[in-house]
Protein backbone atom coordinates (compact mmCIF):
# COMPACT_ATOMS: atom_id res chain seq x y z
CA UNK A 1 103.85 94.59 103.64
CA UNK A 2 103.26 91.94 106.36
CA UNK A 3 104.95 91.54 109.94
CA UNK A 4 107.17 89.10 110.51
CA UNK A 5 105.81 85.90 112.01
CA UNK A 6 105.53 86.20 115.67
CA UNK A 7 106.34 89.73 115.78
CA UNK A 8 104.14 92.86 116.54
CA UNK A 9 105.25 95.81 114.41
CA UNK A 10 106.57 98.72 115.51
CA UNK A 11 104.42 101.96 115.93
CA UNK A 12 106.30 103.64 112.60
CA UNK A 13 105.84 100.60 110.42
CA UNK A 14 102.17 100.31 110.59
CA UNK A 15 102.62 103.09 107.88
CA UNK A 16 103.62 100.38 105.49
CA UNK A 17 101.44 97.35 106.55
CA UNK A 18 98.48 96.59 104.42
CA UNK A 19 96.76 94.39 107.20
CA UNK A 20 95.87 97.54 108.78
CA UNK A 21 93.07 100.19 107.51
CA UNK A 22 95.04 102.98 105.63
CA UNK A 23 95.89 106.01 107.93
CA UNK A 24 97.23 109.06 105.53
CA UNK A 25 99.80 110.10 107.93
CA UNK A 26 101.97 113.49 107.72
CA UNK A 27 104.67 114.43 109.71
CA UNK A 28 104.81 117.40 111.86
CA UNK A 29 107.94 118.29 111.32
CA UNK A 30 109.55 120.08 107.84
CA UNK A 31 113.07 118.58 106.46
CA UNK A 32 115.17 120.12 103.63
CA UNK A 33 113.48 117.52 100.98
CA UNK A 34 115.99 118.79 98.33
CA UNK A 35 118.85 117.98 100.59
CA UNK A 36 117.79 114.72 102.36
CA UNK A 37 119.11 110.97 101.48
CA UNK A 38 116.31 108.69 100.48
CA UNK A 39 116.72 106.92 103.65
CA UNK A 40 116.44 110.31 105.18
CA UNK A 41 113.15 110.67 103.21
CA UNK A 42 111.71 107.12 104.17
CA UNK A 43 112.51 107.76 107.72
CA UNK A 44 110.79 110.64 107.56
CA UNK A 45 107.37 109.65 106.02
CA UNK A 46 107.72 106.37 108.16
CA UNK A 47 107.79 103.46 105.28
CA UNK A 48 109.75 100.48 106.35
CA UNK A 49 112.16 101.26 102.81
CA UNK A 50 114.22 102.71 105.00
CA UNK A 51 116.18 102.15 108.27
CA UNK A 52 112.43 101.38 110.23
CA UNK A 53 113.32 97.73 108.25
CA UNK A 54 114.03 97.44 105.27
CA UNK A 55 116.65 99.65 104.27
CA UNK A 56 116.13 99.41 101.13
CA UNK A 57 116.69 102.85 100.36
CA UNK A 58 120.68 102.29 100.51
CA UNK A 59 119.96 99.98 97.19
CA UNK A 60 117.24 102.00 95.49
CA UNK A 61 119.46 105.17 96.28
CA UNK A 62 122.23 103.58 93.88
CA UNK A 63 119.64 102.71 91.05
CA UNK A 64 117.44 106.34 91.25
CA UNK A 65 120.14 108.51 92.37
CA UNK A 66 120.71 109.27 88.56
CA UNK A 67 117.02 110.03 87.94
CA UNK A 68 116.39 112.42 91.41
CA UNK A 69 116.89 115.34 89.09
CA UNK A 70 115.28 114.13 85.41
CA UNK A 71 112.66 116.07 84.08
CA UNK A 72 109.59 114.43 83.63
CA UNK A 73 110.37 110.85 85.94
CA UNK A 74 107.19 108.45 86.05
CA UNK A 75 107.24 105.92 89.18
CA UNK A 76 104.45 103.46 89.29
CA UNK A 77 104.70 101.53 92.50
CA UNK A 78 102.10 98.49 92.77
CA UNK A 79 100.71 98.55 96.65
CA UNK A 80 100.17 101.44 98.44
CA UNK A 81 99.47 100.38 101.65
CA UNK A 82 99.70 103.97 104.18
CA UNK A 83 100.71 105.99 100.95
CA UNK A 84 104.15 106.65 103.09
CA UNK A 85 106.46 105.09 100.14
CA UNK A 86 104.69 107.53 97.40
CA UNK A 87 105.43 110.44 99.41
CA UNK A 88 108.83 109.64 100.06
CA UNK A 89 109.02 109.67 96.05
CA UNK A 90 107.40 112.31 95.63
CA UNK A 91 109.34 114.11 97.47
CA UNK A 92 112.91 112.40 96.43
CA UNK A 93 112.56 113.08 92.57
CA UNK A 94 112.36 116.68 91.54
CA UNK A 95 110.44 116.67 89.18
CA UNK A 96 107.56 113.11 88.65
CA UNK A 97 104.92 111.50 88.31
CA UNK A 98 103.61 109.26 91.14
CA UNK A 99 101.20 106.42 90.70
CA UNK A 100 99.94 104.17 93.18
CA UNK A 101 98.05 100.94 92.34
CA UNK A 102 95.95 98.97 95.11
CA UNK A 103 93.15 96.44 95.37
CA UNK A 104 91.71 98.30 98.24
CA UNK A 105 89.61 101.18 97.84
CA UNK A 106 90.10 102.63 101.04
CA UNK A 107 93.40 103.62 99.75
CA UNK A 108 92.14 106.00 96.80
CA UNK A 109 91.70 108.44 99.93
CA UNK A 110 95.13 108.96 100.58
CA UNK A 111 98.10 111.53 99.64
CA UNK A 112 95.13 113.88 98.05
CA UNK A 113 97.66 117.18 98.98
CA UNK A 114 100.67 115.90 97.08
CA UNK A 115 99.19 117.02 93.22
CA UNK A 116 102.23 114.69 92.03
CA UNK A 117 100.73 111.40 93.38
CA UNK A 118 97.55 110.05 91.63
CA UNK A 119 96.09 106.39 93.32
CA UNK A 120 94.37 103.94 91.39
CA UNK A 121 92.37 101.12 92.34
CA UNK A 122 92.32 97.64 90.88
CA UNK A 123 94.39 94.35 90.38
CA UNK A 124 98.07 95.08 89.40
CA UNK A 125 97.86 91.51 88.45
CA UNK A 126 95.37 91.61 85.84
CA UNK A 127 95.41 95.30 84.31
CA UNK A 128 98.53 97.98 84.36
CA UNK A 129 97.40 101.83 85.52
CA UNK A 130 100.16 103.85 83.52
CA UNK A 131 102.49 103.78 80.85
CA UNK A 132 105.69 104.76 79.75
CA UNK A 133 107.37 104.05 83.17
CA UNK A 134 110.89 105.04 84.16
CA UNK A 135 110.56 103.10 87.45
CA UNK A 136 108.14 100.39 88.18
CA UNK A 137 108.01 98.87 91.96
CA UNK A 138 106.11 95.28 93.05
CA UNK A 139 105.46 95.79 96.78
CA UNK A 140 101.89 94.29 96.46
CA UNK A 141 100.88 90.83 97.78
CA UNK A 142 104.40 89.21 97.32
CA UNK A 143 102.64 85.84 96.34
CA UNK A 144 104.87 83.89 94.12
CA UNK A 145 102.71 84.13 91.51
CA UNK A 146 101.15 87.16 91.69
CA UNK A 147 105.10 88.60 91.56
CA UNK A 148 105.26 86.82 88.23
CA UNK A 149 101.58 88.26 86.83
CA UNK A 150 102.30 91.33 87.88
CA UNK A 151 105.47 91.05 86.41
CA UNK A 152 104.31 89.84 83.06
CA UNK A 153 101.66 92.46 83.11
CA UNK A 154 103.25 95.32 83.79
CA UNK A 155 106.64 94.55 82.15
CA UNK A 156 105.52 96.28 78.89
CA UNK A 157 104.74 99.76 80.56
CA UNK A 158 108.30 100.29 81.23
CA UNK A 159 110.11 102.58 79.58
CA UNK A 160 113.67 101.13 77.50
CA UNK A 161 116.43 101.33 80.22
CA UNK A 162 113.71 101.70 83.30
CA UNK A 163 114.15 99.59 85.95
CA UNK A 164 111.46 97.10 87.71
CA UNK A 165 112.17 96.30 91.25
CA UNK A 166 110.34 93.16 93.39
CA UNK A 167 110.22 93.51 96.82
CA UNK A 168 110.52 91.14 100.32
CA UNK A 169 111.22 88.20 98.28
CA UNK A 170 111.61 86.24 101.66
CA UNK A 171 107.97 86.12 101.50
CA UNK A 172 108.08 83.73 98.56
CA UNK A 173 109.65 80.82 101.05
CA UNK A 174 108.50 81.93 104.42
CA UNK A 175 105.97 79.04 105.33
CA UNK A 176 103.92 81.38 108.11
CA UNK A 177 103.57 84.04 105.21
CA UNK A 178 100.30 82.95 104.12
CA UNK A 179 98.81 82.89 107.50
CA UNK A 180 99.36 86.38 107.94
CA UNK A 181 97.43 87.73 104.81
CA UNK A 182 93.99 89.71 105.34
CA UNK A 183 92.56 87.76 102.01
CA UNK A 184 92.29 84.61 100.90
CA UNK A 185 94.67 82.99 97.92
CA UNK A 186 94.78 79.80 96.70
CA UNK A 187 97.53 77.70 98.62
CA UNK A 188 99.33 76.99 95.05
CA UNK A 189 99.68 80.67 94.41
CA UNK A 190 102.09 80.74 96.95
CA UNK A 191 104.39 77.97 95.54
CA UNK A 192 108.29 79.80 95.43
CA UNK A 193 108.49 77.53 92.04
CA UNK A 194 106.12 80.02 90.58
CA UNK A 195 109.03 82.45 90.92
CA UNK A 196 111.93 80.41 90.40
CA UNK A 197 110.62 79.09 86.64
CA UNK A 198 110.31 83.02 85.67
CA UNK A 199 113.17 83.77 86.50
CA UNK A 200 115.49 81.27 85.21
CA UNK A 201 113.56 81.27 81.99
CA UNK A 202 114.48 84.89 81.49
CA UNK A 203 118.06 84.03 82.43
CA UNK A 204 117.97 81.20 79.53
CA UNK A 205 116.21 84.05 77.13
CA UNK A 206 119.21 86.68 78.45
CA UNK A 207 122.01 84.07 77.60
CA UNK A 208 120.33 83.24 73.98
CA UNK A 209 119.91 87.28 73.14
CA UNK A 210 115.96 86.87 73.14
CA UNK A 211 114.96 88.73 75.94
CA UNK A 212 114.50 92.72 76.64
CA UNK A 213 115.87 92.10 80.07
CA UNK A 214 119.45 93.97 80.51
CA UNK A 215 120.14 92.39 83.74
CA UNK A 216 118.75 91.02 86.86
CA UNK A 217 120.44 91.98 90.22
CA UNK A 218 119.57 90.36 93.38
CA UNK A 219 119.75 92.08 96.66
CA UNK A 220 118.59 90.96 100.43
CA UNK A 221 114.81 90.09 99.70
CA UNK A 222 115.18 92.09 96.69
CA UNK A 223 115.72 92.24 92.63
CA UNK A 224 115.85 94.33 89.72
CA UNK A 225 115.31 94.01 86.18
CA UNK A 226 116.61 96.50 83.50
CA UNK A 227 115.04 96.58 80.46
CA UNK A 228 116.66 96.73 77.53
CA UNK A 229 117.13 100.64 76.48
């Protein structure tokens, strides 16, 4: 995730920047994980999910809430920035499987004490690191177009009836968003339209029964697909 133009960001959410080196962070202090909300949890672990921005938490909470006590839940979430997001999973589910995916090596150092998180390094956009997904999250690059790659990449990994969920879709239309990335992308990449086309093409697929999407629900700078289960 990227600060918002002309803003520095707060001390918790350089936890969940990827514009800063990775810093495996652990709080000091010991919550009730079994007890705690997911904002709760994000709070705690310091990703911007939660009420630091986001608060995406109150949506995912609706969506997972079901699955915090499956057996056997498999969460692959594509960017790891700080790690803080895969913790508060870790932690949230009872019982899962965590993988992170990340183009930067740096990161394959963090969350080594949580034996339920595994990191793995490469292009979420070109190659898909697990399989059999209940959950699948996009809170890499949010470039138009890599949203759509990863999209199309990763799409069959999911499990029928898991859920893929795109994150801060603002940056798809916010003209200083490029300026703030640490790499360089081709301008085009960054093109909303790359976006847009997906997404009503699935729509027209949905509406003639030829697509595996269930439904797509759209949230503030969020959505989420359900495949068909």
């Amino acid at each position: 995730m990227t600060a918002t133009a002309g803003q520095a960001p707060s001390a918790d959410r350089i936890y969940s920047l990827d514009t800063t080196p990775p810093v495996d962070y652990e709080p000091s202090e010991v919550i009730d994980y079994a007890r705690a909300s997911l904002t709760e949890l994000a709070d705690h672990f310091k990703t911007d999910k939660g009420s630091i921005k986001h608060r995406y938490t109150e949506v995912y909470e609706k969506y997972l809430g079901p699955l915090r006590q499956k057996p056997g839940v498999k969460l692959l979430e594509i960017g790891v920035a700080c790690g803080s997001s895969l913790k508060t999973w870790s932690r949230y589910f009872s019982d899962a499987e965590i993988i992170g995916a990340d183009i930067r090596p740096d990161c394959s150092q963090l969350c080594r004490s949580y034996p339920n998180i595994r990191i793995e390094i490469g292009n979420a956009t070109q190659q898909t690191f697990a399989r059999d997904c209940d959950v699948i999250i996009d809170d890499g690059s949010h470039v138009s177009a890599d949203i759509v790659d990863a999209l199309r990449v990763n799409w069959p990994a999911l499990k029928p009836g898991g859920l893929y969920v795109i994150e801060d879709l603002k940056c798809t239309h916010n003209p200083a968003y490029p300026k703030l990335l640490p790499f360089k992308i081709e301008p085009d990449r960054f093109d909303r339209r790359h976006f847009i086309s997906f997404i009503n093409n699935v729509l027209m697929q949905m509406d003639w029964r030829q697509s595996d999407v269930e439904f797509v629900h759209f949230y503030r700078e969020m959505a989420i697909l359900r495949k068909m289960g």
